[in-house]
C-alpha atoms as a PDB file:
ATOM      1  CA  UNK A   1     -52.662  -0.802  16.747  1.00  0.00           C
ATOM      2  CA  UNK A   2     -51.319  -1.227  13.169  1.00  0.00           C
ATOM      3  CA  UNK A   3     -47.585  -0.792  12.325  1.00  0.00           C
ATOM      4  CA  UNK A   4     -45.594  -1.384   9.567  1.00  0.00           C
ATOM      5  CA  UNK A   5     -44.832  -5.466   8.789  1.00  0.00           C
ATOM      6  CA  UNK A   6     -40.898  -5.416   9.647  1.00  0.00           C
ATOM      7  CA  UNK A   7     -38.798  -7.044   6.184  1.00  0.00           C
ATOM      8  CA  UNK A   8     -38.151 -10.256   6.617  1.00  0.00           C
ATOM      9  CA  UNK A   9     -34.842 -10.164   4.737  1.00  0.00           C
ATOM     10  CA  UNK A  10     -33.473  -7.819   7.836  1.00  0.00           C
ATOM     11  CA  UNK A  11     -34.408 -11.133  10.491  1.00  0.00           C
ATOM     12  CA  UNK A  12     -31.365 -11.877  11.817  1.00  0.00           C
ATOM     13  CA  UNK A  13     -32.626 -15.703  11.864  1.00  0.00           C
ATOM     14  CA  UNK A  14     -32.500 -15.613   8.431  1.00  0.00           C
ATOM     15  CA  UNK A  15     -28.729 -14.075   7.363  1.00  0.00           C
ATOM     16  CA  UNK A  16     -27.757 -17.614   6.651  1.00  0.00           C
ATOM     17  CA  UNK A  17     -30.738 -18.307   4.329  1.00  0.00           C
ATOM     18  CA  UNK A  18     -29.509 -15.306   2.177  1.00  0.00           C
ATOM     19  CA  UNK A  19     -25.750 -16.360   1.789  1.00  0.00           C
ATOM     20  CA  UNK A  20     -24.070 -14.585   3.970  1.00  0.00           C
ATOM     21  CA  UNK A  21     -22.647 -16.292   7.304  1.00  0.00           C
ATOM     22  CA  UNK A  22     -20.811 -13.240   8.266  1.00  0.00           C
ATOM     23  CA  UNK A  23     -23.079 -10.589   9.377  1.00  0.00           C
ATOM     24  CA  UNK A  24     -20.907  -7.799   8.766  1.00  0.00           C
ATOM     25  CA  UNK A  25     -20.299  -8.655   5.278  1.00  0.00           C
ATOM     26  CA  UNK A  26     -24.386  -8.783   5.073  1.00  0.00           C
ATOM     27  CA  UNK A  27     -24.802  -5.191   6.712  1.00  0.00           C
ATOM     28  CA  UNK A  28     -22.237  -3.639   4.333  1.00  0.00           C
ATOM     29  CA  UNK A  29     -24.260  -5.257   1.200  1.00  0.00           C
ATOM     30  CA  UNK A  30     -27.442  -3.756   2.636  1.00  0.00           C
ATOM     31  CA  UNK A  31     -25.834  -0.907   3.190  1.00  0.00           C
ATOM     32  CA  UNK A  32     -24.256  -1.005  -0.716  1.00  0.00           C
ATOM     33  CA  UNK A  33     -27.351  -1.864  -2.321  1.00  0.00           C
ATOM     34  CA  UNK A  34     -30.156  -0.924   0.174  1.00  0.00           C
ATOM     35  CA  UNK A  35     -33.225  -1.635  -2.390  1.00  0.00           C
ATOM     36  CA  UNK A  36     -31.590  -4.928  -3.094  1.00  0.00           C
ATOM     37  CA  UNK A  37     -32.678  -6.341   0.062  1.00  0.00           C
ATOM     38  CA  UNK A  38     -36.237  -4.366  -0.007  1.00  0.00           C
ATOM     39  CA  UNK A  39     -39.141  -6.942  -0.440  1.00  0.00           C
ATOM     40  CA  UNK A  40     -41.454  -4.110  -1.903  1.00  0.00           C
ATOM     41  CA  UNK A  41     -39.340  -2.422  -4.616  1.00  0.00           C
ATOM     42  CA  UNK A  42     -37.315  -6.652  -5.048  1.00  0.00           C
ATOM     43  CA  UNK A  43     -40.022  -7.611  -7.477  1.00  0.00           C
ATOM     44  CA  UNK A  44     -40.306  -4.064  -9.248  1.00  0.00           C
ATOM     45  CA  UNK A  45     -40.286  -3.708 -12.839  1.00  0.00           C
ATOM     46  CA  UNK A  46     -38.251  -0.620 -12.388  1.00  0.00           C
ATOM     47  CA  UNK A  47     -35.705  -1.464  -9.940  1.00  0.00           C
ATOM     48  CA  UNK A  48     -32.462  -0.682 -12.390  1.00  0.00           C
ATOM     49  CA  UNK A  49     -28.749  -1.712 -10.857  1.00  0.00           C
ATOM     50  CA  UNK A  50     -25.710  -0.083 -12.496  1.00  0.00           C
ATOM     51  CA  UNK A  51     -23.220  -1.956 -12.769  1.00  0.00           C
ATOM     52  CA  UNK A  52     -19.424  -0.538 -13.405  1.00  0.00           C
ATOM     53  CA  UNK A  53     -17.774  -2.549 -16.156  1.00  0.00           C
ATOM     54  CA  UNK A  54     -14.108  -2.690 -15.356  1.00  0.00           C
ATOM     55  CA  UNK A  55     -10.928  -5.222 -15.411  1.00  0.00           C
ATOM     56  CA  UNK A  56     -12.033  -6.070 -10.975  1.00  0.00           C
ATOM     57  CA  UNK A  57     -15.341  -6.767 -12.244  1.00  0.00           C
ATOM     58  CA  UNK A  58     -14.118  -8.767 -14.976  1.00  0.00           C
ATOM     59  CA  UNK A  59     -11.826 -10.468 -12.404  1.00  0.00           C
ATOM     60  CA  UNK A  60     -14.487 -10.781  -9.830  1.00  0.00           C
ATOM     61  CA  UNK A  61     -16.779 -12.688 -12.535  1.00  0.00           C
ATOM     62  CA  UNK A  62     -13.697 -14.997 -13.072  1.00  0.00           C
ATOM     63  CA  UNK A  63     -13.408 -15.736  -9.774  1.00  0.00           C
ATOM     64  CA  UNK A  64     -16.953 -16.568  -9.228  1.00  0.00           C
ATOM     65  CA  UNK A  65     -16.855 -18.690 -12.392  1.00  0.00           C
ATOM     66  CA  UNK A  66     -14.182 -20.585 -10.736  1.00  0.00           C
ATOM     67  CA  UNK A  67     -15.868 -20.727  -7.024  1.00  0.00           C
ATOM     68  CA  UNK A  68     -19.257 -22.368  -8.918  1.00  0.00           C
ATOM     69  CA  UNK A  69     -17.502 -24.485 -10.975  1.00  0.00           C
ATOM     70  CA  UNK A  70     -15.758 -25.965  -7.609  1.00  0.00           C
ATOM     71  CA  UNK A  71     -19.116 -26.275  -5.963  1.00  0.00           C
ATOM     72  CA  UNK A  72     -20.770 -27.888  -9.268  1.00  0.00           C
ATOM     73  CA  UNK A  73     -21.932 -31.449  -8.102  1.00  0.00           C
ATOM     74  CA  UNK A  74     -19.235 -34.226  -9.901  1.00  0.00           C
ATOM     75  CA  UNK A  75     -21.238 -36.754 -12.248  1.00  0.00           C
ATOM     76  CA  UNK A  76     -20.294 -40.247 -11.637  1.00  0.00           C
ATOM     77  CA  UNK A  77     -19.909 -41.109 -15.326  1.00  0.00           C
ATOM     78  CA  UNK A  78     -19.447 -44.943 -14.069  1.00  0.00           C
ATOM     79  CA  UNK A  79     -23.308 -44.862 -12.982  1.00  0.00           C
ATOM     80  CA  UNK A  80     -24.003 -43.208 -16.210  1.00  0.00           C
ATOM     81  CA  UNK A  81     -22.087 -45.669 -18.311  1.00  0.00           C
ATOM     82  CA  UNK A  82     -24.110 -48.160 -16.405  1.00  0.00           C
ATOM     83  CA  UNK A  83     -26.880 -47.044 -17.247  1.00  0.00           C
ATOM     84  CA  UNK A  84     -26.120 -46.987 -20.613  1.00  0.00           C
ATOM     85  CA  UNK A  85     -24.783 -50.433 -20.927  1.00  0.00           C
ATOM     86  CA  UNK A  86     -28.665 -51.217 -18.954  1.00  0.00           C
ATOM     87  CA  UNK A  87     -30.442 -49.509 -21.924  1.00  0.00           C
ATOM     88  CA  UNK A  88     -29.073 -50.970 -24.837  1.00  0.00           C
ATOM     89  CA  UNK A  89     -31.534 -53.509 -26.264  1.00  0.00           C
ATOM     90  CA  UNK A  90     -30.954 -56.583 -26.207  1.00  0.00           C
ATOM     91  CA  UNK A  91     -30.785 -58.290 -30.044  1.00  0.00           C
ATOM     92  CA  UNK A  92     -30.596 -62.524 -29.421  1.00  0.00           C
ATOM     93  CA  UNK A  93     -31.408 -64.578 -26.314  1.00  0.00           C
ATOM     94  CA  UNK A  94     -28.315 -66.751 -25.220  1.00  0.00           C
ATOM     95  CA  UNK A  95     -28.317 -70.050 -25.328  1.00  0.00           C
ATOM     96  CA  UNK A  96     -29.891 -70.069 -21.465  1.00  0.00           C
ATOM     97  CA  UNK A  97     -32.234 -67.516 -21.906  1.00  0.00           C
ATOM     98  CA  UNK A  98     -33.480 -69.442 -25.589  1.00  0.00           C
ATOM     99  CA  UNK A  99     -33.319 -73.101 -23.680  1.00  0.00           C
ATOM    100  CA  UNK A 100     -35.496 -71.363 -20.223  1.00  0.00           C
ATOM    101  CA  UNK A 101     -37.895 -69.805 -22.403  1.00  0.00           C
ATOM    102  CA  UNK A 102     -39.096 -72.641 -24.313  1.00  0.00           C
ATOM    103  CA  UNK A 103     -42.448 -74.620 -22.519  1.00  0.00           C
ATOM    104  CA  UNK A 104     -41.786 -77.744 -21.709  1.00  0.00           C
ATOM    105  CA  UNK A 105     -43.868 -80.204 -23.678  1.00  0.00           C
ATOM    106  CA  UNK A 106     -42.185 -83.475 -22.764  1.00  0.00           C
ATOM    107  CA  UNK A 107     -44.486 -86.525 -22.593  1.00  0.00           C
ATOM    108  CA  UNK A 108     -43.902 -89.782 -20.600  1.00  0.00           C
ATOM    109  CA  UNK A 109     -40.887 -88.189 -18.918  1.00  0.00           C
ATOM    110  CA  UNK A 110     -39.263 -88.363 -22.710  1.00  0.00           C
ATOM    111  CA  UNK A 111     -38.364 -84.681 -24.260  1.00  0.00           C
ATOM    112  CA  UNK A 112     -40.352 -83.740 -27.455  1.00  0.00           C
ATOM    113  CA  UNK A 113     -38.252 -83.249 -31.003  1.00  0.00           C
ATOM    114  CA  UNK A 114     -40.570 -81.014 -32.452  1.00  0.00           C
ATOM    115  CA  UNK A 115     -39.590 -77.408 -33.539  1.00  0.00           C
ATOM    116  CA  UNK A 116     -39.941 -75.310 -30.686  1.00  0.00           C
ATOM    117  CA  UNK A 117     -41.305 -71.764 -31.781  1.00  0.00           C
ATOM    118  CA  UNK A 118     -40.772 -68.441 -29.212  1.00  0.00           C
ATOM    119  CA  UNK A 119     -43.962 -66.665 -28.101  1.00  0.00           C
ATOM    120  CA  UNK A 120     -44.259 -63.252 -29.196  1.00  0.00           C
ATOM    121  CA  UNK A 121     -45.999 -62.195 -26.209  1.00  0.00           C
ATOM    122  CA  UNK A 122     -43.554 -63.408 -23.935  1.00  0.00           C
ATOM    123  CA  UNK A 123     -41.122 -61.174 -26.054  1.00  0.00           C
ATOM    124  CA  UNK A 124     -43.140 -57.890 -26.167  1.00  0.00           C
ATOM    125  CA  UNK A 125     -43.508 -58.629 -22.002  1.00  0.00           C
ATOM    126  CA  UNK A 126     -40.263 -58.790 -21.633  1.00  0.00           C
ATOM    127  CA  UNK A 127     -39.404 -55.988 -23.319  1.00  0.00           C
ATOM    128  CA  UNK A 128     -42.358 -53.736 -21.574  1.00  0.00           C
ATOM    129  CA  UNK A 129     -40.502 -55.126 -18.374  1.00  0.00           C
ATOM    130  CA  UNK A 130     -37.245 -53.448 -19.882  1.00  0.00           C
ATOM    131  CA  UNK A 131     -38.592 -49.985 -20.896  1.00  0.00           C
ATOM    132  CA  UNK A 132     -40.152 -50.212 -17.745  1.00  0.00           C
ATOM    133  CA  UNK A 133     -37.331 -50.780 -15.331  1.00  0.00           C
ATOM    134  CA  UNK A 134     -35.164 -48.572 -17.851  1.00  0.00           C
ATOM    135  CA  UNK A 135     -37.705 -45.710 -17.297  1.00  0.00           C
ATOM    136  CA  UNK A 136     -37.362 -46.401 -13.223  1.00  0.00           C
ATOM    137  CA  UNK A 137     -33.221 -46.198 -14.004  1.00  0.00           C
ATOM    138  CA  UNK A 138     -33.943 -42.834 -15.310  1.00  0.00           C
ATOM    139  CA  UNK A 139     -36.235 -41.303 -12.859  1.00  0.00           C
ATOM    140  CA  UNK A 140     -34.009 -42.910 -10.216  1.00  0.00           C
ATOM    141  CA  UNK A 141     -31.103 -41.070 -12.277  1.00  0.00           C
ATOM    142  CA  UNK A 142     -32.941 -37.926 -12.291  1.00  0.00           C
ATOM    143  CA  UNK A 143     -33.622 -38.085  -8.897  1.00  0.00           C
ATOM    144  CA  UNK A 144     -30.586 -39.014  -7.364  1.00  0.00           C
ATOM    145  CA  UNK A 145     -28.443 -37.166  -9.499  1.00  0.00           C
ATOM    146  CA  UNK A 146     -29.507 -34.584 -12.213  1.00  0.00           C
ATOM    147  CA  UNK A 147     -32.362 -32.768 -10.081  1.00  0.00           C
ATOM    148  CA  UNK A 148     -29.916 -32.350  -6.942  1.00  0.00           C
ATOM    149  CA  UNK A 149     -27.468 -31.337  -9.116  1.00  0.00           C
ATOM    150  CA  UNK A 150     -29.914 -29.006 -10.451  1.00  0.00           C
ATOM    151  CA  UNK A 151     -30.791 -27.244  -7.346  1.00  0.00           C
ATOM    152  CA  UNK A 152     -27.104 -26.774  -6.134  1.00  0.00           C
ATOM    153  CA  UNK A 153     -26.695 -25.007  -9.501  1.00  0.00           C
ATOM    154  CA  UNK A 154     -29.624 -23.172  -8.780  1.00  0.00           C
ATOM    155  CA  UNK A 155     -28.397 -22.374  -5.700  1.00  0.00           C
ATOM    156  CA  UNK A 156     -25.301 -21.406  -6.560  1.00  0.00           C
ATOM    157  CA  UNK A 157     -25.863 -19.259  -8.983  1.00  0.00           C
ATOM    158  CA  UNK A 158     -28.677 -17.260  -6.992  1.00  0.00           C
ATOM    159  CA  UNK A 159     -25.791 -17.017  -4.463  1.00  0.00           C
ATOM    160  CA  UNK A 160     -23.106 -15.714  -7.288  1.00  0.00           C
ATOM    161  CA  UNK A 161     -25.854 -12.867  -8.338  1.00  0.00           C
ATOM    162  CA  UNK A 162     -26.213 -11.706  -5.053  1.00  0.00           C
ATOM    163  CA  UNK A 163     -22.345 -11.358  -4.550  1.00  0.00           C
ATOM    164  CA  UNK A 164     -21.867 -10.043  -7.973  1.00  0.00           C
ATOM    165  CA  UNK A 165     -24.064  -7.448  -7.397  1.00  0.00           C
ATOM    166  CA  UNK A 166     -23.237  -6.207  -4.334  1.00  0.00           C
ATOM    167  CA  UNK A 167     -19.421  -6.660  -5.643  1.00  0.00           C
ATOM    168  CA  UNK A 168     -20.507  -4.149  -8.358  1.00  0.00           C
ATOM    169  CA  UNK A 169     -22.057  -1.951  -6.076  1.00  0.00           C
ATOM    170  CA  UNK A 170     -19.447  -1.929  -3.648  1.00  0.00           C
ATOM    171  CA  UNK A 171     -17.034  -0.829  -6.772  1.00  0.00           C
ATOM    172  CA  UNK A 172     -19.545   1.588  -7.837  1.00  0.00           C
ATOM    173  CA  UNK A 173     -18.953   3.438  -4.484  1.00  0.00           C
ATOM    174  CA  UNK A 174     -15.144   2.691  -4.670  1.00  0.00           C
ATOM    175  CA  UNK A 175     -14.981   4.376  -7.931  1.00  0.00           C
ATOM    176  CA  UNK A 176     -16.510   7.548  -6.532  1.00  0.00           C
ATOM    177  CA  UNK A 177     -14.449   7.467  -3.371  1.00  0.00           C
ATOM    178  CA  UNK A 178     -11.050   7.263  -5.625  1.00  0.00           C
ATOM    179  CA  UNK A 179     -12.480  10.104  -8.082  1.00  0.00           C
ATOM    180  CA  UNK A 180     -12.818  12.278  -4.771  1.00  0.00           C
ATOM    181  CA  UNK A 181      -9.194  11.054  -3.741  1.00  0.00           C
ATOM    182  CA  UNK A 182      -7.559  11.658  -6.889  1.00  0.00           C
ATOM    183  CA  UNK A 183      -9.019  15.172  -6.400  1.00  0.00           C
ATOM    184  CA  UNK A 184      -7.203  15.730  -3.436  1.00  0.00           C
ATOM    185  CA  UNK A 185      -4.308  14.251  -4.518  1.00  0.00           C
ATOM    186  CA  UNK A 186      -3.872  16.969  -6.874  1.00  0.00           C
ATOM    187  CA  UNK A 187      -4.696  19.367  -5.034  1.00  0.00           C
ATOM    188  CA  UNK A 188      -1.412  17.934  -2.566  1.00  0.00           C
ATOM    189  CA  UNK A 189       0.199  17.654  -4.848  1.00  0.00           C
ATOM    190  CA  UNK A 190       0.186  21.290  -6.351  1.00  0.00           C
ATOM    191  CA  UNK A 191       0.616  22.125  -2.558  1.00  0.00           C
ATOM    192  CA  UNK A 192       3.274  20.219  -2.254  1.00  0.00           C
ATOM    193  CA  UNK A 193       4.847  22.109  -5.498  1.00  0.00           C
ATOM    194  CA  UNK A 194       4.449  25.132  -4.011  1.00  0.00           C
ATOM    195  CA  UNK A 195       6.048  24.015  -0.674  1.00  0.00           C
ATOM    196  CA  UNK A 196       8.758  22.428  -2.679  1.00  0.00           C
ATOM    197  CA  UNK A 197       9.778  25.588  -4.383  1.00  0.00           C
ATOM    198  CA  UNK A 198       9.289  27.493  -1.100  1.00  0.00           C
ATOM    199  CA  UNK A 199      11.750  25.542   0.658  1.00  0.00           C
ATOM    200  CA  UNK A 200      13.823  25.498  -2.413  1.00  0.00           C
ATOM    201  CA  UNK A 201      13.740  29.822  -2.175  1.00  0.00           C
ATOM    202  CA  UNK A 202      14.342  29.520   1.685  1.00  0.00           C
ATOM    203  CA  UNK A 203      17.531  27.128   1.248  1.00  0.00           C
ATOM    204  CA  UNK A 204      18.941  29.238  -1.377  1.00  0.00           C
ATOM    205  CA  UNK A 205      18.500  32.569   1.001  1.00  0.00           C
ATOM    206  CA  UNK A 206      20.559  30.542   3.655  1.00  0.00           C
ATOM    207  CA  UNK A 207      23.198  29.455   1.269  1.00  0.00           C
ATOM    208  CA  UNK A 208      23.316  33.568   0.334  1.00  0.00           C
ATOM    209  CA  UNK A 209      23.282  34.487   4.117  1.00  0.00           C
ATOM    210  CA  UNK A 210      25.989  31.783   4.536  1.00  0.00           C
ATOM    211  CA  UNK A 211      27.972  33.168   2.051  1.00  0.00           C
ATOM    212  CA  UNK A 212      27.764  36.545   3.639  1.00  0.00           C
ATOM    213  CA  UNK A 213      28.886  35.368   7.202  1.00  0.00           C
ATOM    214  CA  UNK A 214      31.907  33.426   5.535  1.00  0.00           C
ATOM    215  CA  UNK A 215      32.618  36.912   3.315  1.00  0.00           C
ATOM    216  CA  UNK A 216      32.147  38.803   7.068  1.00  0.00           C
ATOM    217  CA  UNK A 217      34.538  36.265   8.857  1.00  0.00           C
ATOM    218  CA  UNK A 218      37.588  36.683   6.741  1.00  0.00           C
ATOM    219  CA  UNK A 219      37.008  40.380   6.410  1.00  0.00           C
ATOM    220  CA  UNK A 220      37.181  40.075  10.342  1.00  0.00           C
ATOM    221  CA  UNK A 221      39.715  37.556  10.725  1.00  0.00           C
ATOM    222  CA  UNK A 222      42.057  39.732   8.115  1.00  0.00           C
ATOM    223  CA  UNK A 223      41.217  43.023   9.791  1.00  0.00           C
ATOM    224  CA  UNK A 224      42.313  41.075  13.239  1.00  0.00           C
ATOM    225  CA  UNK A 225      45.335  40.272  11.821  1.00  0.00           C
ATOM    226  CA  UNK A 226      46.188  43.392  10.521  1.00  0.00           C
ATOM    227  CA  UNK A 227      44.997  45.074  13.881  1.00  0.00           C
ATOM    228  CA  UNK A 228      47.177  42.628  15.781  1.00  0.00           C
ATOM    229  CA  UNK A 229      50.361  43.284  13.836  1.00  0.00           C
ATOM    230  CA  UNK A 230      49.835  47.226  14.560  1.00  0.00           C
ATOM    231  CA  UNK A 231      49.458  46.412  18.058  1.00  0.00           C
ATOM    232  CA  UNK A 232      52.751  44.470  17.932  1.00  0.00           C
ATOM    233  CA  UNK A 233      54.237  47.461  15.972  1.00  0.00           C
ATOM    234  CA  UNK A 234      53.194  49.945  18.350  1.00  0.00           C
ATOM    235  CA  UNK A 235      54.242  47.581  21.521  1.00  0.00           C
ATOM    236  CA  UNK A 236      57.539  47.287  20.203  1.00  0.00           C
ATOM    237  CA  UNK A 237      57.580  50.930  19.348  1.00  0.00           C
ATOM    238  CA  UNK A 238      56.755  51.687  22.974  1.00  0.00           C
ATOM    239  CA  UNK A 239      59.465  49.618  24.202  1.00  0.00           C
ATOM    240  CA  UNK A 240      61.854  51.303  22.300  1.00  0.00           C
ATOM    241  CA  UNK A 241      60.767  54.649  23.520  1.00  0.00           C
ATOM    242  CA  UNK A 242      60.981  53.218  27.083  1.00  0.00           C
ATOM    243  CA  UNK A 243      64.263  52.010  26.550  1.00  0.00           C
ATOM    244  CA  UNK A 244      65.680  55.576  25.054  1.00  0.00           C
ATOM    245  CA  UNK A 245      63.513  57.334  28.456  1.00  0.00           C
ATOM    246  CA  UNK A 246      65.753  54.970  30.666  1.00  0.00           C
ATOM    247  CA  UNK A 247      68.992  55.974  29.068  1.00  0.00           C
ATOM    248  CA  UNK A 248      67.706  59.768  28.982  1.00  0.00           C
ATOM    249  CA  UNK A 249      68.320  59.891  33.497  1.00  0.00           C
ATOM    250  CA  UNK A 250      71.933  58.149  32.829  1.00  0.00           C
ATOM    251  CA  UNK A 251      73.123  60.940  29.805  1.00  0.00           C
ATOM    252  CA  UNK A 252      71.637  63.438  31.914  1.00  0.00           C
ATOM    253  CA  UNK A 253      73.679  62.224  34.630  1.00  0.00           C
ATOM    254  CA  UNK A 254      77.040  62.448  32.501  1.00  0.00           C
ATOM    255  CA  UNK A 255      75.952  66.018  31.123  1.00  0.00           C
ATOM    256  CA  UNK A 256      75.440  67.410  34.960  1.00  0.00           C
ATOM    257  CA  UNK A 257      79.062  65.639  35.552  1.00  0.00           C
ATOM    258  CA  UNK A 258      79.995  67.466  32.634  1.00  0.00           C
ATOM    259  CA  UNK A 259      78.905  70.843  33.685  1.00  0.00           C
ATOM    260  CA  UNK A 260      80.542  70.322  37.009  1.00  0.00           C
ATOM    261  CA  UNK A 261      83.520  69.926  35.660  1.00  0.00           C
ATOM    262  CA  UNK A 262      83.280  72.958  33.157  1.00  0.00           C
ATOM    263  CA  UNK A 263      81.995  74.926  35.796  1.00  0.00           C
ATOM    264  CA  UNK A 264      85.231  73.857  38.137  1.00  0.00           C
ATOM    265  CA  UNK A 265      87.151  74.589  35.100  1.00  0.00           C
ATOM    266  CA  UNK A 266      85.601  77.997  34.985  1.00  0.00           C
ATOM    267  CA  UNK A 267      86.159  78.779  38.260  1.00  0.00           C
ATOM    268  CA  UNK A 268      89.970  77.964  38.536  1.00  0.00           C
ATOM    269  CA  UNK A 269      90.359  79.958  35.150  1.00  0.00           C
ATOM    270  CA  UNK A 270      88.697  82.903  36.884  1.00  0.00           C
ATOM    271  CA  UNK A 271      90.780  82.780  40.381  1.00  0.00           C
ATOM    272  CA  UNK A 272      94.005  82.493  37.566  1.00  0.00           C
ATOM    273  CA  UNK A 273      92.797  85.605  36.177  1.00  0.00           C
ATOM    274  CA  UNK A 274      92.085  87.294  39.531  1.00  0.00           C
ATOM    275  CA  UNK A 275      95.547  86.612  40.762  1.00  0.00           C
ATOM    276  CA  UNK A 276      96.895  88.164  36.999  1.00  0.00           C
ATOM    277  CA  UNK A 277      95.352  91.309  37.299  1.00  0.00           C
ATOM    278  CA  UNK A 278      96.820  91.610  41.241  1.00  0.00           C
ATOM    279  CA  UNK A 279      99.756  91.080  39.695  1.00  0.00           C
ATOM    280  CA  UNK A 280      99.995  93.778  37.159  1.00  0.00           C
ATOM    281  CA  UNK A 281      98.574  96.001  39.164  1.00  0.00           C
ATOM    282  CA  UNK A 282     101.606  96.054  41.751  1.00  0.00           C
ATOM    283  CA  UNK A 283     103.781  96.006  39.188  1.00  0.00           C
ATOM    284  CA  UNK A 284     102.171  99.349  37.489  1.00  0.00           C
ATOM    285  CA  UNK A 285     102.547 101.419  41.170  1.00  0.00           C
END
């Protein structure tokens, strides 16, 4: 049965191939830049990235500048200087090379005085030997040095797209998300106006109320006071109206004396009188 060919760039065997030895960090750039990471729409004409130009972007690039220009491969300019000391022609023999290269044409053991002359050919040999081996130096150059560090650059810089993208995508979406947040920040902090200048109307109401039970507290302490010293008033009033009912039984006592003794008085004068009128009544018969 026929099914859809899974992407390849979703193999987990093959997360390291695309840069990423964290897998987490690769799921969040999928998920950041999902047609990215698409093998049909990767090689479309259309596919269109937007990407936010802003001072972390700018930074980001920076820092990516830096990171490849760590990871560029070091030229060993004492190779190179070599090699350059290698290709520079050659102008006179020495004396060596000028005595080795002329043939020998010594007879009878006895060395010949005649003018020696250099053959060309041996010349334009030895230099086709030079531009040869010089050509070898370069290829060996360009092999050992210039086309590995050509890949790494490659490399590197295939790696530095990737993250810059997904770095742009990912503040893309962090744009939006703090757009929404400053949103709701206002909106707090309007609330938190209106909260503020509740509170503000509720402390000044207690402060009033406050007021009103330290007005009510000295009204009641004064009244207190006042009620008090009326008390003590009419206390000591009372006492004095006990005192004056406890000395009312001991005048009473001296009037009744009194009244005995007007009343004896009264008596006596009466008998006196009695014993008068006897009197003058004998004396008138």
């Amino acid at each position: 049965m026929l099914k859809k060919t899974p992407n390849k760039v979703y193999d987990p065997f093959l997360k390291a191939g695309l840069g990423y030895k964290n897998p987490e960090r690769l799921k969040k750039a999928i998920a950041a830049q999902p047609k990215m990471y698409d093998g049909e729409k990767l090689h479309s004409v259309n596919l269109k990235i937007d990407s936010p130009d802003s001072e972390k972007t700018i930074e980001d690039a920076k820092e990516i500048r830096f990171k490849l220009r760590n990871k560029m491969v070091q030229i060993t300019y004492g190779k190179l200087n070599a090699l350059y000391e290698t290709f520079v022609p050659q102008q006179d023999f020495s004396m060596e090379q000028s005595y080795f290269s002329i043939p020998s044409t010594s007879t009878n053991g006895f060395e010949s005085k005649a003018v020696t002359s250099i053959d060309i050919t041996l010349l334009e040999d030895r230099q086709r030997r030079w531009m040869y081996n010089s050509q070898n130096s370069l290829r060996e150059f360009d092999r050992i040095d210039v086309i590995p560090m050509s890949a790494s650059l490659s490399k590197n810089l295939k790696e530095i797209k990737e993250e810059l993208i997904v770095e742009l995508q990912h503040q893309k979406e962090k744009m939006a998300f703090d757009v929404s947040w400053k949103s709701k920040l206002s909106t707090l902090k309007d609330e938190n106006v209106l909260l503020k200048t509740q509170v503000d109307s509720v402390v000044k109401e207690r402060e009033n109320v406050k007021l009103e039970y330290q007005k009510l507290f000295n009204v009641i302490k004064a009244t207190q006071t006042q009620h008090k010293k009326e008390i003590n008033e009419l206390i000591e009033h009372v006492n004095q109206k006990t005192y004056a009912y406890v000395d009312v039984p001991a005048q009473n006592q001296d009037l009744l004396i009194t009244i005995s003794e007007i009343e004896n008085k009264l008596k006596t004068v009466d008998k006196g009188k009695n014993v008068n009128t006897k009197f003058d009544k004998s004396k008138a018969s």
